[in-house]
Protein backbone atom coordinates (compact mmCIF):
# COMPACT_ATOMS: atom_id res chain seq x y z
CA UNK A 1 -10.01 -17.23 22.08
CA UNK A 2 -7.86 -16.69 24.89
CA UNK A 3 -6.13 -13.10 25.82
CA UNK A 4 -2.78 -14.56 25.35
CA UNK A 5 -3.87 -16.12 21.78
CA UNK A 6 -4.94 -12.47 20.94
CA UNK A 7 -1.71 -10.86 22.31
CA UNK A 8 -0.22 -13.50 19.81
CA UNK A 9 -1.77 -12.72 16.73
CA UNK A 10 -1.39 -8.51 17.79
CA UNK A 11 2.42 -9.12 17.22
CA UNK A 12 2.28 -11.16 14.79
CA UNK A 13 0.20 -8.92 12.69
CA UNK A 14 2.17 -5.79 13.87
CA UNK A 15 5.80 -7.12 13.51
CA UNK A 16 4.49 -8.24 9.57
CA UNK A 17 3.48 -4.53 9.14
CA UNK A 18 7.11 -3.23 10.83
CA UNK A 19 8.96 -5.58 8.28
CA UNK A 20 7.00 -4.04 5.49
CA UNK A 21 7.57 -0.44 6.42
CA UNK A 22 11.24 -1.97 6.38
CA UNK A 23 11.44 -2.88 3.20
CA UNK A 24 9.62 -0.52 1.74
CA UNK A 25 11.82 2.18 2.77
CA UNK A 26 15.01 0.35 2.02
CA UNK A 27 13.12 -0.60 -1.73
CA UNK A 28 12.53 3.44 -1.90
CA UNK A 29 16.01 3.77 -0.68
CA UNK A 30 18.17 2.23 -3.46
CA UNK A 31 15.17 3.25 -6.06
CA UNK A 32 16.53 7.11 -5.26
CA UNK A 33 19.93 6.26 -5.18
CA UNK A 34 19.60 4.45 -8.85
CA UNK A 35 17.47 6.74 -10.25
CA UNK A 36 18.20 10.24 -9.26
CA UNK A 37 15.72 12.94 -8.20
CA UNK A 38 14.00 13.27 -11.38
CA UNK A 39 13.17 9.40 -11.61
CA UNK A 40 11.86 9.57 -8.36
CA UNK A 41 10.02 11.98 -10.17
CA UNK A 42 8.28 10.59 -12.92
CA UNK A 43 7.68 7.29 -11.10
CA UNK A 44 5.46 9.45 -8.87
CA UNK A 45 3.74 11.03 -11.99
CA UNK A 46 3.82 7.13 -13.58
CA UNK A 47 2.06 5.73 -9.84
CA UNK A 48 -0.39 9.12 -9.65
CA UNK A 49 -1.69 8.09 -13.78
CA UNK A 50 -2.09 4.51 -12.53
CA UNK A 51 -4.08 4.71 -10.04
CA UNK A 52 -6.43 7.49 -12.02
CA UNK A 53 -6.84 4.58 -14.65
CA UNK A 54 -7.69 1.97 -12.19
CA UNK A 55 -10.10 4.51 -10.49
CA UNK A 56 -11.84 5.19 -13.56
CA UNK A 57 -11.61 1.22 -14.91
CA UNK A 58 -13.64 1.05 -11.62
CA UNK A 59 -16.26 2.83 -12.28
CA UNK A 60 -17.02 3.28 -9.05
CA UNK A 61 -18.30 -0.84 -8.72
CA UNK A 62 -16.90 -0.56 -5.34
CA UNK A 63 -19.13 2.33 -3.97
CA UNK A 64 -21.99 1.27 -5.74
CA UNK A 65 -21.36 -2.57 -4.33
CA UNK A 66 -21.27 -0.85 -0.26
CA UNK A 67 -24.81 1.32 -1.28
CA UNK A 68 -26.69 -2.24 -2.09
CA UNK A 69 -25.65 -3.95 0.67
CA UNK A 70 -26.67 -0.96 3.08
């Protein structure tokens, strides 16, 4: 793989991750402005009870998973 091949796929990665931070923050944007503070709110509270039920779904299969392959 050539430099400029790797210079290639560098900005092609890191302009993918700028449009994402884009439209994320444009997405969080009109969520605020349809919502209101306290929706903002609760869809944090929603997101935080989420991912504490996929944590615990997981058992921790991940960590155990990374301790038999070491």
């Amino acid at each position: 793989m050539s430099s400029r091949d790797l210079v290639k796929s560098m900005l092609m990665i890191g302009s993918a991750q700028a449009v994402s931070v884009v439209i994320s923050v444009l997405r969080v944007k009109v969520l605020a402005l349809l919502v209101g503070p306290a929706g903002i709110g609760l869809l944090g509270i929603y997101q935080n009870l989420r991912e504490t039920g996929a944590l615990g779904a997981g058992l921790g299969l991940q960590n155990s998973g990374v301790r038999e392959i070491a």
